[in-house]
Structures are given as C-alpha cells and as structure tokens.
Protein backbone atom coordinates (compact mmCIF):
# COMPACT_ATOMS: atom_id res chain seq x y z
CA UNK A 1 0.00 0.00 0.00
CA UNK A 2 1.20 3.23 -0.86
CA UNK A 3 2.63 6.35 1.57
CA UNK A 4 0.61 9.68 2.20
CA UNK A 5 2.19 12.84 2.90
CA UNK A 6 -0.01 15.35 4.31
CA UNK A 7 0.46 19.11 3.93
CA UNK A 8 0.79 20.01 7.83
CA UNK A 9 3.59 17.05 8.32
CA UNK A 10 5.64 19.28 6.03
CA UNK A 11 4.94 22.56 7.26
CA UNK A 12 7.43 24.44 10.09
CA UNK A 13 6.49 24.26 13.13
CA UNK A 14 7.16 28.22 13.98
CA UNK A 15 5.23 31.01 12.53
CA UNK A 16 6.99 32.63 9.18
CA UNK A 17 8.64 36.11 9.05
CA UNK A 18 6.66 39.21 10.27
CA UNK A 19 8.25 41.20 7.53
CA UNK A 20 9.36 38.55 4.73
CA UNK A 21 11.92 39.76 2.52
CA UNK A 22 10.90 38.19 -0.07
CA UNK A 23 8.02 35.41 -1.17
CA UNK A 24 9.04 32.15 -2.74
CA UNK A 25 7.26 30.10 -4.62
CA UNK A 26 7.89 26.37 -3.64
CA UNK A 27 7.16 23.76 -6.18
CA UNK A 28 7.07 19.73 -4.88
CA UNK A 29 4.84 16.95 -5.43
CA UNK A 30 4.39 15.94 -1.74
CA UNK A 31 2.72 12.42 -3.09
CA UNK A 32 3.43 10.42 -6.63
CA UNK A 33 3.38 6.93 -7.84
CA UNK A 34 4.84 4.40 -6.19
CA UNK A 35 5.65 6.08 -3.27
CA UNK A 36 6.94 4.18 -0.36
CA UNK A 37 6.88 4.75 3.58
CA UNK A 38 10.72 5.17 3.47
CA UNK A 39 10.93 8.16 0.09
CA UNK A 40 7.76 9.44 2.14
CA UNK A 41 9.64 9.80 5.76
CA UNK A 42 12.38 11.78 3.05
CA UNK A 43 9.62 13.92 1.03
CA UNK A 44 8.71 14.68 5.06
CA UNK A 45 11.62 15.80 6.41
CA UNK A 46 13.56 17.35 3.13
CA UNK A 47 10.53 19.18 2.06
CA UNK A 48 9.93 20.75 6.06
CA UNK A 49 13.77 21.29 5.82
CA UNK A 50 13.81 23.56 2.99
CA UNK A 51 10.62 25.74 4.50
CA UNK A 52 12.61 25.92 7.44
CA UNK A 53 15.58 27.59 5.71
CA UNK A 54 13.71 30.00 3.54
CA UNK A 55 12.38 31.41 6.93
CA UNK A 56 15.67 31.23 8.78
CA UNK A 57 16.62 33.28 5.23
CA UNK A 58 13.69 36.03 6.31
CA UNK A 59 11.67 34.66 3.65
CA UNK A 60 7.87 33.41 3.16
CA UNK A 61 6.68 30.59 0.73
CA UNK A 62 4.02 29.18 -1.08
CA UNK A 63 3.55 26.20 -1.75
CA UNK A 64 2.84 24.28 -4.71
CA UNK A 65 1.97 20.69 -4.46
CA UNK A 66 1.64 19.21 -8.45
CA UNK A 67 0.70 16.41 -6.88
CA UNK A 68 -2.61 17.40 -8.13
CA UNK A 69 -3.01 19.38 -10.90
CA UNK A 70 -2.35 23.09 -10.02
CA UNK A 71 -5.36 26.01 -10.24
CA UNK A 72 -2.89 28.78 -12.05
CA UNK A 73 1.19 27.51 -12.28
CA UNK A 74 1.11 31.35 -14.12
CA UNK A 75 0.68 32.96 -10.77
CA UNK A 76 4.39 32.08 -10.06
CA UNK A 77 5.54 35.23 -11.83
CA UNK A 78 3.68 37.15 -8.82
CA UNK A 79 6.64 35.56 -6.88
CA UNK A 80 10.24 37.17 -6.20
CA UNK A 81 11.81 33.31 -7.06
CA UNK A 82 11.20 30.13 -7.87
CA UNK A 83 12.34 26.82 -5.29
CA UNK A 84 11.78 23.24 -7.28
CA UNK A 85 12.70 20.23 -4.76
CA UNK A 86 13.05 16.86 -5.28
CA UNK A 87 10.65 13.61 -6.20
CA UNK A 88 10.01 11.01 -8.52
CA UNK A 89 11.94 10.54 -12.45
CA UNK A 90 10.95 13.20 -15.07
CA UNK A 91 8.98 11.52 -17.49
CA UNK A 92 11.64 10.97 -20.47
CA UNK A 93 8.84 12.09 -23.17
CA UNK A 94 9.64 15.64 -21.78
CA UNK A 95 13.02 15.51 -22.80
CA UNK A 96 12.82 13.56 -26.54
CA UNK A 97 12.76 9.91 -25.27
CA UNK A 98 9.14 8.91 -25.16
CA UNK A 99 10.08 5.36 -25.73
CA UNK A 100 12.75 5.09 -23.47
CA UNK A 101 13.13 2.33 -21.30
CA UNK A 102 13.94 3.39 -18.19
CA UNK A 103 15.41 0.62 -15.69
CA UNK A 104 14.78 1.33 -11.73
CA UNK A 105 12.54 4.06 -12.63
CA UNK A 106 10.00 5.03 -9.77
CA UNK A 107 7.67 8.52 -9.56
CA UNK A 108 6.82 9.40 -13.14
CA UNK A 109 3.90 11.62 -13.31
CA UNK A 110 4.25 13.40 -16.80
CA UNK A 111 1.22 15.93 -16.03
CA UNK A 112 3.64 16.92 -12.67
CA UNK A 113 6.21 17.24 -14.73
CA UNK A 114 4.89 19.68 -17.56
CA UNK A 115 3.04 21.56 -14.31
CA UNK A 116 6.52 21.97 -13.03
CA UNK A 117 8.10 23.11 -16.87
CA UNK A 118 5.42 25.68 -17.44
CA UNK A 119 5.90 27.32 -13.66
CA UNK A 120 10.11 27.41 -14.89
CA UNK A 121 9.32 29.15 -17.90
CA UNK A 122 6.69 31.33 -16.59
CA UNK A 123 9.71 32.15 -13.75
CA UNK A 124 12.33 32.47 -16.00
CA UNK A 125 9.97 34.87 -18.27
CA UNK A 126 9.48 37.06 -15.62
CA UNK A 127 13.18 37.33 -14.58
CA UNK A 128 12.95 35.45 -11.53
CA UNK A 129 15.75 33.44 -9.21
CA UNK A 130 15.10 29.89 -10.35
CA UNK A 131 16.69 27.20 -7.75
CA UNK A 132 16.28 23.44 -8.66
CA UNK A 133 17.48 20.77 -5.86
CA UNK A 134 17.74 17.14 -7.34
CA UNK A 135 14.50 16.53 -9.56
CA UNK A 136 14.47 20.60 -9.97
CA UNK A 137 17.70 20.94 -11.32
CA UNK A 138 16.40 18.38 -13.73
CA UNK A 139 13.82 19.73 -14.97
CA UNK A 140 15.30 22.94 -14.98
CA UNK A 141 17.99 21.45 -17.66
CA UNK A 142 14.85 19.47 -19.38
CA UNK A 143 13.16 23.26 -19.70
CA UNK A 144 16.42 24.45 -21.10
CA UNK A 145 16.20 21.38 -23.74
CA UNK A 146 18.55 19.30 -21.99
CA UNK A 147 18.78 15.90 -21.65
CA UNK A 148 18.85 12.86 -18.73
CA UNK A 149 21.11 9.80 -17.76
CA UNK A 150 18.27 7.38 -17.13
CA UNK A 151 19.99 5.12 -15.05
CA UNK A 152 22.98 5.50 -13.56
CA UNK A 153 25.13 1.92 -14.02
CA UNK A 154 27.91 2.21 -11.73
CA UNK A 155 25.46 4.31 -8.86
CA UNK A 156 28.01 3.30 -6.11
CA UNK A 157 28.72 7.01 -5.35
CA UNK A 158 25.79 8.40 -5.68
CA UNK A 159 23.12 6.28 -3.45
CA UNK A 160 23.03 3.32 -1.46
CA UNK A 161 22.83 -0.62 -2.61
CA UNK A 162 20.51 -3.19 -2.34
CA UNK A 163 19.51 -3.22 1.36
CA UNK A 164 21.52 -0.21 2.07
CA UNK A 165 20.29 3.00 3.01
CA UNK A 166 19.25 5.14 0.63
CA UNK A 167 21.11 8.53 0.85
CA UNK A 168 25.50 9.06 1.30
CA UNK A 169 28.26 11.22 2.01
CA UNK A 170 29.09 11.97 -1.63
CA UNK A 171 32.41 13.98 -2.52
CA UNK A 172 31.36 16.72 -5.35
CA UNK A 173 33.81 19.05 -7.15
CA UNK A 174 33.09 22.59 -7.64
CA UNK A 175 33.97 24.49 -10.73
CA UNK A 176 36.48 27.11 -10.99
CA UNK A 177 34.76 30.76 -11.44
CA UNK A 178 31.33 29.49 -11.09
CA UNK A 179 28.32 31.07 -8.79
CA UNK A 180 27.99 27.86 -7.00
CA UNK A 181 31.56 27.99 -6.09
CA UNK A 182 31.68 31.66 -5.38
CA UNK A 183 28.57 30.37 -3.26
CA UNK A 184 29.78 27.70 -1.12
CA UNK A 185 33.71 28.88 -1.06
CA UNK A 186 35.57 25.83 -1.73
CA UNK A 187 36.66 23.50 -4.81
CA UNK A 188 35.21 20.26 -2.98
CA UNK A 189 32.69 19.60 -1.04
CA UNK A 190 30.90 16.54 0.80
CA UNK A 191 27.19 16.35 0.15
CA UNK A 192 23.94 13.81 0.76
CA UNK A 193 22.82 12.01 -2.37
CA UNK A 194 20.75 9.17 -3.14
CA UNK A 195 20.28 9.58 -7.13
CA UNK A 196 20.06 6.84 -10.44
CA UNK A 197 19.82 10.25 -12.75
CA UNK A 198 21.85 13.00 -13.33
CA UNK A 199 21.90 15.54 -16.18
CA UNK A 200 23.47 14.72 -19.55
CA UNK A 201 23.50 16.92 -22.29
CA UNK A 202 23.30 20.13 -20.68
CA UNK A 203 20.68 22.52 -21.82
CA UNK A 204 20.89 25.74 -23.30
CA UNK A 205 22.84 28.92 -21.86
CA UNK A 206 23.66 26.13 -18.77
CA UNK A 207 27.45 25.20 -18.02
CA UNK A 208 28.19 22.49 -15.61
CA UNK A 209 28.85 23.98 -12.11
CA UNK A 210 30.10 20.60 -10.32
CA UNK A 211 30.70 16.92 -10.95
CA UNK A 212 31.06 14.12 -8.94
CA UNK A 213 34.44 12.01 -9.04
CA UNK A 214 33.55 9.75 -11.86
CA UNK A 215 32.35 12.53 -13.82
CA UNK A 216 28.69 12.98 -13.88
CA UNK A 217 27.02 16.31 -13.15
CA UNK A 218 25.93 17.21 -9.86
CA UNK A 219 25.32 20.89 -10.62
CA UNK A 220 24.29 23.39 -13.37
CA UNK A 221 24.17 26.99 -13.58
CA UNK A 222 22.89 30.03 -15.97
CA UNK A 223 26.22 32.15 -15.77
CA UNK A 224 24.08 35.28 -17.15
CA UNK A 225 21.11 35.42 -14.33
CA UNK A 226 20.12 33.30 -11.20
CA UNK A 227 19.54 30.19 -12.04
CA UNK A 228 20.87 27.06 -10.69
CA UNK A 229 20.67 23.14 -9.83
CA UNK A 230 22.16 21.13 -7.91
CA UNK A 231 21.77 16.99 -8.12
CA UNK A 232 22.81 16.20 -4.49
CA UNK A 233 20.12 17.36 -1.60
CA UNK A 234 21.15 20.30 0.47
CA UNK A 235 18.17 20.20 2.76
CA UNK A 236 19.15 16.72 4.30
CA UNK A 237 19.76 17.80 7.64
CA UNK A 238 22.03 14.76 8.16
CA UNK A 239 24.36 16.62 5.75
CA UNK A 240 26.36 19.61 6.72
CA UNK A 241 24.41 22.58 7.89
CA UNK A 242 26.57 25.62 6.37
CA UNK A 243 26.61 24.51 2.65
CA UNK A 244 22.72 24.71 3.27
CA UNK A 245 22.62 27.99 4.55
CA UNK A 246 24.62 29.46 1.68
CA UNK A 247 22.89 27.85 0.05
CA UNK A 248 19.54 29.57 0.65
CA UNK A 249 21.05 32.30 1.95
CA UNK A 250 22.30 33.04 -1.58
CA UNK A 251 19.19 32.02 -3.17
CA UNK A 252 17.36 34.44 -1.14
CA UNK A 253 19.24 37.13 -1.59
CA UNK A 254 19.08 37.14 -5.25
CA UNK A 255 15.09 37.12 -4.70
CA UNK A 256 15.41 40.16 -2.25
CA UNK A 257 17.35 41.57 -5.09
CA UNK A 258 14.55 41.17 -7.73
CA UNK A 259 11.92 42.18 -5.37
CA UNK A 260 13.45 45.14 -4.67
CA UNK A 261 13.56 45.87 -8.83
CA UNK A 262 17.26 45.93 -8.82
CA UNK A 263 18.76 46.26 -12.55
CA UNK A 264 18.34 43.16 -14.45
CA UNK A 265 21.72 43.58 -16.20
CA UNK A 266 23.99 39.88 -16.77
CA UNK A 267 25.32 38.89 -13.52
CA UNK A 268 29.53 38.41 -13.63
CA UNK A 269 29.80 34.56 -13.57
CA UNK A 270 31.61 34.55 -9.93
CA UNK A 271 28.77 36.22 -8.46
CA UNK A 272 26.79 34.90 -5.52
C-alpha cells in the first residue's frame, strides 16, 4: 500500500517572518506513484527542511503541491523566485525519449512534470531566481532542452545498494569561477545524495557547475542570471548545515534583489 504525505507534516512548526523579505514560490509533489513509507519519511523531512531555511533566510513561501493538478502555475511570476525540490523521475517524453526504457525508474507523473516546466518558464519569463534541488535541477535542464542519464550503471557514489540505506556522504567538485563555487567557497565539497539520474547533455545557456568524481554532473548553472541546480540534496539535515545555509542564503538574496527591482543587467559569472 502506498505512503501519504499530508500538507501540515511538512509545514514548520514556527510562525513565518513578520516582515518577509521576499516570497518564494515552492514547487514539490508531496505524493506520486509508487511512493513508499521510506521516500515518504524523506519527502517529510527534506521538504519541512527547505521551509525551514527559507524562513531562517527572512523569507515566506508558497507552496505548490503538483501532486494534483495546479489552479494557475502562471501565478508564479507574482513571486520574487522560484524553489523546485526533489521527487520522482521526469517523465523521459519531456526531454525527446518517449520510448525510453527506463530501468529502476519510480515517480513518473508526466502531467507533474509539464506543471513543473510551465511554472520554470513562466519564472524564468518574468526574470525570476530559479533554484532546482535534485529533480528541480532536472527539470530545470529538461526546460532548457537538456537531456537525462536514465539510469545511472555504476550508482556506487551516488546512493546506497541493495539493502543499504538510501542517501550518502558523496564527494562533489566545484567548478572554478562558477556562482555555485563563489557560493559555497571551496573547490570540494561533501554532500547527501541518493540519485540513479543526473543531467546529460546540458541545456541551453547552462554550463556544468560541479561533478562528482567519476564525472557525472551534480550541478548546473545560468552564468548570465540566477539560475541554478544542484543533483545532491542540500536540505538533508544529516548533511552539513553551512553549505545549506549558503545555500539559501544566496538564493534568497538574489530574490530580495529582484523584489526590490534591482537592474536586471547579466550577472559576472563569480557572483553569488
């Protein structure tokens, strides 16, 4: 029998900002196919994670659960940024592979996913801080006509065996004179992961911001304007605390930024 994950078991447990800096929008589908008590304890505590540290950030959030289909995805662009978080495998129609095969694939919910792509474009359209974590940073390459590894073979760095648990410590290099390196300060760092996909062919105006050791991305970036994914999961709070405030911090900041109608000149590609 399939998991439920209820709204309020995500939700902070304190009361948001009296004076938000900025509003997020925050796109996840709390419940998808195949989901099992153990991803749902992990949509649970990730998902309450990253509300957490948009308010320690000063900022307020809506959320938007495509586990259903959503009223208006447009009204994102009444948003200061965009926040996409993890979940089940993009559908591979989206990106060109309709009759893929997929092998280990769990969570596809195409009308989720094309909720998700509109509420990117509609964000990018309007010029807003786009943040993908895991899934997000996927679809954010899939919106930019990117591609997916379907399966990683050799996944021994990047999530647990058979009977092992599902998330590790995963060693990730940062690029040289990237954002996410300006970011997070330092050419290596040690992240959670627990992923069989991973961006291939990287979509259009992206670079690659970080790989893992045998080579596969773990991060993407616009270097023009704020946009950015990373493949590993920041808001694991079994992972190290500072990288996630950066993180958000970062992210954040670049929505304060556009909320408060700052010039929407190209960013220099070492900016935070």
């Amino acid at each position: 029998m399939s998991s439920v994950v209820r709204l309020a078991e995500v939700l902070p447990a304190g009361p948001p900002p009296a004076r938000p800096v900025a509003r997020v929008g925050v796109v996840v589908s709390l419940n998808f196919p195949d989901l099992g008590e153990e991803t749902a304890a992990l949509v649970r505590r990730f998902t309450r994670v990253c509300l957490e540290s948009l308010h320690a950030q000063g900022a307020a959030f809506e959320l938007f659960d495509t586990s259903a289909p959503l009223a208006d995805p447009d009204s994102i662009a009444g948003h200061d940024g965009l926040l996409l978080l993890g979940g089940g495998d993009v559908d591979p129609s989206c990106y060109g592979s309709a009759d893929l095969d997929v092998p280990n694939s769990y969570g596809v919910d195409v009308r989720a996913d094309r909720d998700a792509l509109r509420m990117i474009g509609v964000a990018e359209d309007a010029a807003l801080p786009v943040l993908g974590i895991c899934r997000g940073s996927q679809l954010v390459n899939v919106h930019r006509g990117g591609t997916i590894v379907p399966d990683i073979e050799d996944h021994a760095l990047h999530r647990g065996g058979p009977g092992e648990p599902m998330f590790l410590d995963e060693k990730i290099g940062i690029e040289e004179g990237t954002r996410l390196r300006a970011i997070l300060g330092a050419e290596q760092v040690v992240a959670r992961s627990g992923h069989h996909q991973a961006v291939d062919r990287v979509g259009r105006d992206l670079v690659v911001a970080a790989r893992a050791l045998d080579g596969v991305v773990e991060a993407i970036e616009d270097p023009d304007r704020w946009v950015l994914g990373v493949q590993w999961h920041p808001e694991d709070d079994d992972g190290p605390a500072d990288d996630r405030r950066r993180l958000f911090g970062a992210f954040v900041a670049a929505c304060v930024e556009r909320r408060d109608h700052q010039p929407t000149t190209p960013e220099k590609r070492n900016r935070p």
